[in-house]
Protein backbone atom coordinates (compact mmCIF):
# COMPACT_ATOMS: atom_id res chain seq x y z
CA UNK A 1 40.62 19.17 -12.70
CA UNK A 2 39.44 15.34 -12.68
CA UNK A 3 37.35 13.79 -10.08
CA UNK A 4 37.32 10.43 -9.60
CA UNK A 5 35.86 7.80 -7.20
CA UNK A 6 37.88 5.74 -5.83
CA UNK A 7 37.10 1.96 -4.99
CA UNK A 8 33.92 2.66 -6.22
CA UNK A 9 31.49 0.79 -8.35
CA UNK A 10 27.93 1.29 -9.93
CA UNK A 11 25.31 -0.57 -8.12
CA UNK A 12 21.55 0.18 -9.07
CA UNK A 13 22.79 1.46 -12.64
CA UNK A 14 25.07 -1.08 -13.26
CA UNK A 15 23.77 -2.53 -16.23
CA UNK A 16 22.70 0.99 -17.63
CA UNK A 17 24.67 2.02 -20.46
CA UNK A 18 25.60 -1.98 -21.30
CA UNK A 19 25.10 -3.27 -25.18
CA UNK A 20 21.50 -5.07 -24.41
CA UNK A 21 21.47 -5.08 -21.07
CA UNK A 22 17.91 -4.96 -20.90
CA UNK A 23 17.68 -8.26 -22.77
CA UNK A 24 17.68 -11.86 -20.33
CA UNK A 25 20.75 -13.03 -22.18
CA UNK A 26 22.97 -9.80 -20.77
CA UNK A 27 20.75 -9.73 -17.28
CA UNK A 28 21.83 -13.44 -16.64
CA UNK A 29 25.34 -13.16 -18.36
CA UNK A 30 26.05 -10.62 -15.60
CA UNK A 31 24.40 -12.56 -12.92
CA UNK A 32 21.13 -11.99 -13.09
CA UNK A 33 18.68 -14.12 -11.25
CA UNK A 34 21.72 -15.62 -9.47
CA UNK A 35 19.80 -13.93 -6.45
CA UNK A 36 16.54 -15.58 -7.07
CA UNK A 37 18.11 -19.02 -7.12
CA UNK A 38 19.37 -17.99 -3.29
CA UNK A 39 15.90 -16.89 -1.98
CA UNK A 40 14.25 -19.91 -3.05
CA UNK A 41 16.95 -22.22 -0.58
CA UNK A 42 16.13 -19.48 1.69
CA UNK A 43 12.42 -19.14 3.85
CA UNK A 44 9.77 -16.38 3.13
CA UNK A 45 10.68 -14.99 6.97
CA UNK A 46 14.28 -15.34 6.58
CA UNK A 47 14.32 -13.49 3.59
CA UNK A 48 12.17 -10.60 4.88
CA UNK A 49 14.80 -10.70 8.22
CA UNK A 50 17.25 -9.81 5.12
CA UNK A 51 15.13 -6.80 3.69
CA UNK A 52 14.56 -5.85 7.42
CA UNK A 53 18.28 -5.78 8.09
CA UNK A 54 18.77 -3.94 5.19
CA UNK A 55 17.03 -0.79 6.35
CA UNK A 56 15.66 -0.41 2.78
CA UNK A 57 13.35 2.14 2.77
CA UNK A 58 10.70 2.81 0.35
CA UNK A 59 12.28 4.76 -2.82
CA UNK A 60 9.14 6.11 -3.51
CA UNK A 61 9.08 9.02 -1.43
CA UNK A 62 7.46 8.09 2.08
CA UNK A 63 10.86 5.99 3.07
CA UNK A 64 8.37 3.78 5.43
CA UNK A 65 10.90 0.40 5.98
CA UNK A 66 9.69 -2.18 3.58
CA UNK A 67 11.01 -5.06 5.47
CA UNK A 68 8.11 -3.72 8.10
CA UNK A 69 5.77 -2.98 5.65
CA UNK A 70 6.01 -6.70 4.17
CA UNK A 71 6.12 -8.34 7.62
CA UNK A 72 2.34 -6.64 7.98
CA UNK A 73 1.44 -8.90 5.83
CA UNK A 74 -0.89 -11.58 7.56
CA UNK A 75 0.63 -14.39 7.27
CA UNK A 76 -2.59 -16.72 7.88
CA UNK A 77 -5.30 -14.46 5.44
CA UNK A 78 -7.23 -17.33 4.06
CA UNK A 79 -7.03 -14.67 0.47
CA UNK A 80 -4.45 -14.44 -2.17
CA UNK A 81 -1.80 -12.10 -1.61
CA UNK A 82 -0.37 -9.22 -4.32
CA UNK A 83 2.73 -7.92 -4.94
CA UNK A 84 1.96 -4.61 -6.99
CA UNK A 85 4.74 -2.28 -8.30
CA UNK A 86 4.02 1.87 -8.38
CA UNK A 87 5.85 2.48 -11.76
CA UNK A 88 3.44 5.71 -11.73
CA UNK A 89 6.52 8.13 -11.26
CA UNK A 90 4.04 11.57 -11.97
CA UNK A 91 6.00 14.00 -9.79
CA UNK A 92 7.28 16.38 -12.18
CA UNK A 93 11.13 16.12 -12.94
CA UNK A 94 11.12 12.48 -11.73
CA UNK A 95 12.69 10.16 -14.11
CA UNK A 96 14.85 7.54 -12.05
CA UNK A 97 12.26 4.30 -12.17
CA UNK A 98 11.82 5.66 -15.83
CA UNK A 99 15.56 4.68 -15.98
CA UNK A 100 15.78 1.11 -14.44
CA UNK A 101 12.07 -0.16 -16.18
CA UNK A 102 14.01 0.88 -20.11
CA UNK A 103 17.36 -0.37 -19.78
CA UNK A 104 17.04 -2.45 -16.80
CA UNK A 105 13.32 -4.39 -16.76
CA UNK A 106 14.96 -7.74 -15.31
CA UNK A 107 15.94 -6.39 -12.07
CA UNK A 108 12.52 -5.25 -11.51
CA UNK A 109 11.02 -8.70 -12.61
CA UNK A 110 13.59 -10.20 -9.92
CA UNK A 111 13.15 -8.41 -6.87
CA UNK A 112 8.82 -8.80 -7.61
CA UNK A 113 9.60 -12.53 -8.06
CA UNK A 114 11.49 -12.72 -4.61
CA UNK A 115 8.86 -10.63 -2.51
CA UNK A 116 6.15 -13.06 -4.23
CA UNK A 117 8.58 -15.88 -2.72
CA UNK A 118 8.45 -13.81 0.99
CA UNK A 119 4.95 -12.68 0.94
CA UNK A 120 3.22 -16.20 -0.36
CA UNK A 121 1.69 -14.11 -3.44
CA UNK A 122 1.35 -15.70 -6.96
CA UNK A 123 0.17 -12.56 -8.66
CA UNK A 124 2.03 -9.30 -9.11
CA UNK A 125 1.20 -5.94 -11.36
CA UNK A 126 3.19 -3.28 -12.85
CA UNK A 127 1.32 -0.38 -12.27
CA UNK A 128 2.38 2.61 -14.84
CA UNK A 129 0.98 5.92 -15.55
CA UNK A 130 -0.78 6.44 -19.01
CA UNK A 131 2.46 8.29 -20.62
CA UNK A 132 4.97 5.60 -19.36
CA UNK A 133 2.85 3.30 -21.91
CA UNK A 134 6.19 2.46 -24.02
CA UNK A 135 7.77 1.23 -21.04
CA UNK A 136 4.81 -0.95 -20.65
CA UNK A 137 5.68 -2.97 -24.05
CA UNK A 138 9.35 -2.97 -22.68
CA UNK A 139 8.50 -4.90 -19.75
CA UNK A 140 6.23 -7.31 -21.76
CA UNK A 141 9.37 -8.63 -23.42
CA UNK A 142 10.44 -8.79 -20.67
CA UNK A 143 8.18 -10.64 -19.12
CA UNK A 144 7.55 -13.07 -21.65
CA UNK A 145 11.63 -13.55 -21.92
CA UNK A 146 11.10 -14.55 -18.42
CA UNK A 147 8.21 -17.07 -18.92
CA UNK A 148 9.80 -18.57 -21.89
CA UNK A 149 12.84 -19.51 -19.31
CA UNK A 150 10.67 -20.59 -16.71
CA UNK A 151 11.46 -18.00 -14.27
CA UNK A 152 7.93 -16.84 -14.03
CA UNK A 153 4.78 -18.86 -14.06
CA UNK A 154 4.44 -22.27 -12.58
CA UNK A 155 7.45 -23.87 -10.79
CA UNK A 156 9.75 -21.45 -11.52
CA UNK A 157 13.13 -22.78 -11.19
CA UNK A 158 12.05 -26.19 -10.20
CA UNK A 159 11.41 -24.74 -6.58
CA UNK A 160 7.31 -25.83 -6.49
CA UNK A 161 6.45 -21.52 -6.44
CA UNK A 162 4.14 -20.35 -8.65
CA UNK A 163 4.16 -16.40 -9.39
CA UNK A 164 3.26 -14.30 -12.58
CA UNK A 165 3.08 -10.27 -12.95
CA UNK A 166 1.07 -8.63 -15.08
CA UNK A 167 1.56 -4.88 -16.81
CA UNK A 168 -1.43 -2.31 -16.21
CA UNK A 169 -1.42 1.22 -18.23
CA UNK A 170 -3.03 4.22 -15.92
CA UNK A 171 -4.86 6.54 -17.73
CA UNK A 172 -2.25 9.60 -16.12
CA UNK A 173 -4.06 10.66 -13.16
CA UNK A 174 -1.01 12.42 -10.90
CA UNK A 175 -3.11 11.33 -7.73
CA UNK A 176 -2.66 7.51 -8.98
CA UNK A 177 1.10 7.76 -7.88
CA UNK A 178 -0.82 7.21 -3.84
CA UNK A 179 -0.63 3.65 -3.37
CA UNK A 180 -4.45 3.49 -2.86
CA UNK A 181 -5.59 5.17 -5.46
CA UNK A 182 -3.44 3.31 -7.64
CA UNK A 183 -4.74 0.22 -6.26
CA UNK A 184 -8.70 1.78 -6.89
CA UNK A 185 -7.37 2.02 -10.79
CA UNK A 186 -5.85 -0.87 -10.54
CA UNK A 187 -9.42 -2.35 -9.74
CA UNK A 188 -11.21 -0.04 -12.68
CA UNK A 189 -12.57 2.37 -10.12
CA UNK A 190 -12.17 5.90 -10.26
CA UNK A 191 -8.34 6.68 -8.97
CA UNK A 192 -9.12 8.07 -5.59
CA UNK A 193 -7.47 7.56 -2.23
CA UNK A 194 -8.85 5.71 0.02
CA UNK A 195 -9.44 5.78 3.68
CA UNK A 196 -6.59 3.93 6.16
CA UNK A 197 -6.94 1.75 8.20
CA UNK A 198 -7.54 -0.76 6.68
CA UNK A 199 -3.79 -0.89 5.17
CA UNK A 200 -3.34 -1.97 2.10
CA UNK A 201 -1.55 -5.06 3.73
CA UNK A 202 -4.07 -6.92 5.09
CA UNK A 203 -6.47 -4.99 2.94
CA UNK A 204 -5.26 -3.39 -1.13
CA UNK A 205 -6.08 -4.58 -4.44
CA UNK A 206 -9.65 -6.87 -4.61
CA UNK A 207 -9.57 -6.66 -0.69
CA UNK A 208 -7.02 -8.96 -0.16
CA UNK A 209 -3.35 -8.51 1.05
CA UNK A 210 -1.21 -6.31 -1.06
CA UNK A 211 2.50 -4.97 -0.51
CA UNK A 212 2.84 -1.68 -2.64
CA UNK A 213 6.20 -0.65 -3.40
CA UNK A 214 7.91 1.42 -6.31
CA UNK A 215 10.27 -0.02 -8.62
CA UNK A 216 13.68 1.55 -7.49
CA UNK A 217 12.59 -0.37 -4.12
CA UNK A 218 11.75 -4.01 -6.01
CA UNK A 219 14.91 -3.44 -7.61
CA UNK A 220 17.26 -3.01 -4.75
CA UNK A 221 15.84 -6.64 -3.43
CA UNK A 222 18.10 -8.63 -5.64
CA UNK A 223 20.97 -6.88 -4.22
CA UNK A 224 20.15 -7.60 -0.97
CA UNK A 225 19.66 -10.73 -1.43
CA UNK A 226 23.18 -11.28 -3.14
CA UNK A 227 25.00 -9.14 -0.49
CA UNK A 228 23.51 -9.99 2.49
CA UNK A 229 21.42 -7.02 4.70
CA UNK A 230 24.24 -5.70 6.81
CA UNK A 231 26.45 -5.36 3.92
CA UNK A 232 23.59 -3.57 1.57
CA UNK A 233 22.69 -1.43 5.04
CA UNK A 234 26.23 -0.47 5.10
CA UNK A 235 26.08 1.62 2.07
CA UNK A 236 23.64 3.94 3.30
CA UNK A 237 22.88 6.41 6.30
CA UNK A 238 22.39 4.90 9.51
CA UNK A 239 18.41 5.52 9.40
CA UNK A 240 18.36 4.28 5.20
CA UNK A 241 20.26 1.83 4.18
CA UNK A 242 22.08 0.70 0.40
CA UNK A 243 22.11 3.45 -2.37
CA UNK A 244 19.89 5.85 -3.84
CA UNK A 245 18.85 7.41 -7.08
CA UNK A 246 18.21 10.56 -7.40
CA UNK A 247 16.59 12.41 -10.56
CA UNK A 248 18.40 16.04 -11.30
CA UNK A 249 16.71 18.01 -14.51
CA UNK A 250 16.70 21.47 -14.89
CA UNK A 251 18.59 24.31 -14.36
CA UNK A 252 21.27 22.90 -12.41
């Protein structure tokens, strides 16, 4: 007996399984960054109204609402601001952001560029564990695909924003997958949780204002973006909006 889907489409995995996807060439011949060139005629609080909308919840595991979690961020601080990605994925039989950072590193690039645009940040870090190191020198092509285009750096796109993201390796510490004590690594400290408050909103990496959120999360931005909040929300539960990933391995 065959089982098909009907009317349906691939969203997040889209692009898997597509000659080069992961290459800029494919990403933007299948409309990549088309989403990036809308946030920028949109404003930083309009666009985190969208993610808020949305009902995106954070695909790392905790499923607090990022559009929340970014609106913490104090507008006013007088400090830089970081965007910071938790590509640590260490829970055992977890492989989905594993996925999306090999055969789909642009999407991720996108949706970190876009929450720089909301959040006011011009810095933003890939955070990996220490076995996820090729995926590290994946996402430096990327990134420097990216640069060479002028999508990251200064003025990207002509739009006056300035934003670059930077890899970091982990040295495999399971307890680094917390957002704190990935942000403590992240600094060269020990990886160890830290107390909250302070959040790591108004208070994460170097003391300043960090949003912390996994990649399957930065990359479902982009799609927001494109289809609007309500439309992205409608894909989901009523509580968790969009789509969702889910890693099966073993005996199944």
């Amino acid at each position: 007996m065959e089982i098909r889907a009907i009317g349906c489409e691939p969203l997040s995995l889209k692009r898997i399984g597509v000659k080069d996807g992961h290459t800029l060439k494919v990403y933007r011949d299948l409309g990549g960054y088309k989403s990036l060139e809308k946030a920028f005629k949109m404003s930083p609080a309009d666009i985190i109204e969208e993610v808020k909308k949305s009902s995106l919840r954070g695909r790392g595991g905790a499923g607090f609402p990022t559009g929340m979690k970014w609106s913490f961020v104090p507008k006013d601080s007088p400090k830089p601001k970081y965007v910071v990605c938790n590509a640590d994925e260490s829970e055992p039989g977890s492989f989905k952001d594993r996925y999306l950072m090999q055969y789909d590193p642009h999407a991720l690039i996108e949706g970190m560029i876009i929450a720089g645009w909301a959040l006011g940040s011009s810095t933003g870090y890939i955070y990996t564990r220490g076995e996820y190191k090729y995926l590290i020198d994946i996402m430096d092509i990327a990134l420097a695909e990216a640069r060479d285009a002028g999508l990251l750096g200064k003025n990207i796109l002509g739009s006056g924003f300035d934003h670059n993201i930077h890899t970091h390796t982990g040295a495999g510490a399971y307890i680094c997958g917390e957002e704190t004590a990935l942000l403590s690594s992240l600094e060269g400290f020990r990886g160890h949780p830290r107390m909250k408050p302070p959040f790591p909103a108004v208070e994460g990496v170097y003391a300043c204002p960090t949003v912390v959120n996994n990649v399957e999360t930065f990359t479902s931005v982009p799609q927001i973006i494109e289809m609007g909040g309500e439309n992205w929300r409608n894909l989901g539960t009523e509580k968790s909006g969009g789509t969702k990933l889910w890693s099966i391995s073993g005996h199944v």
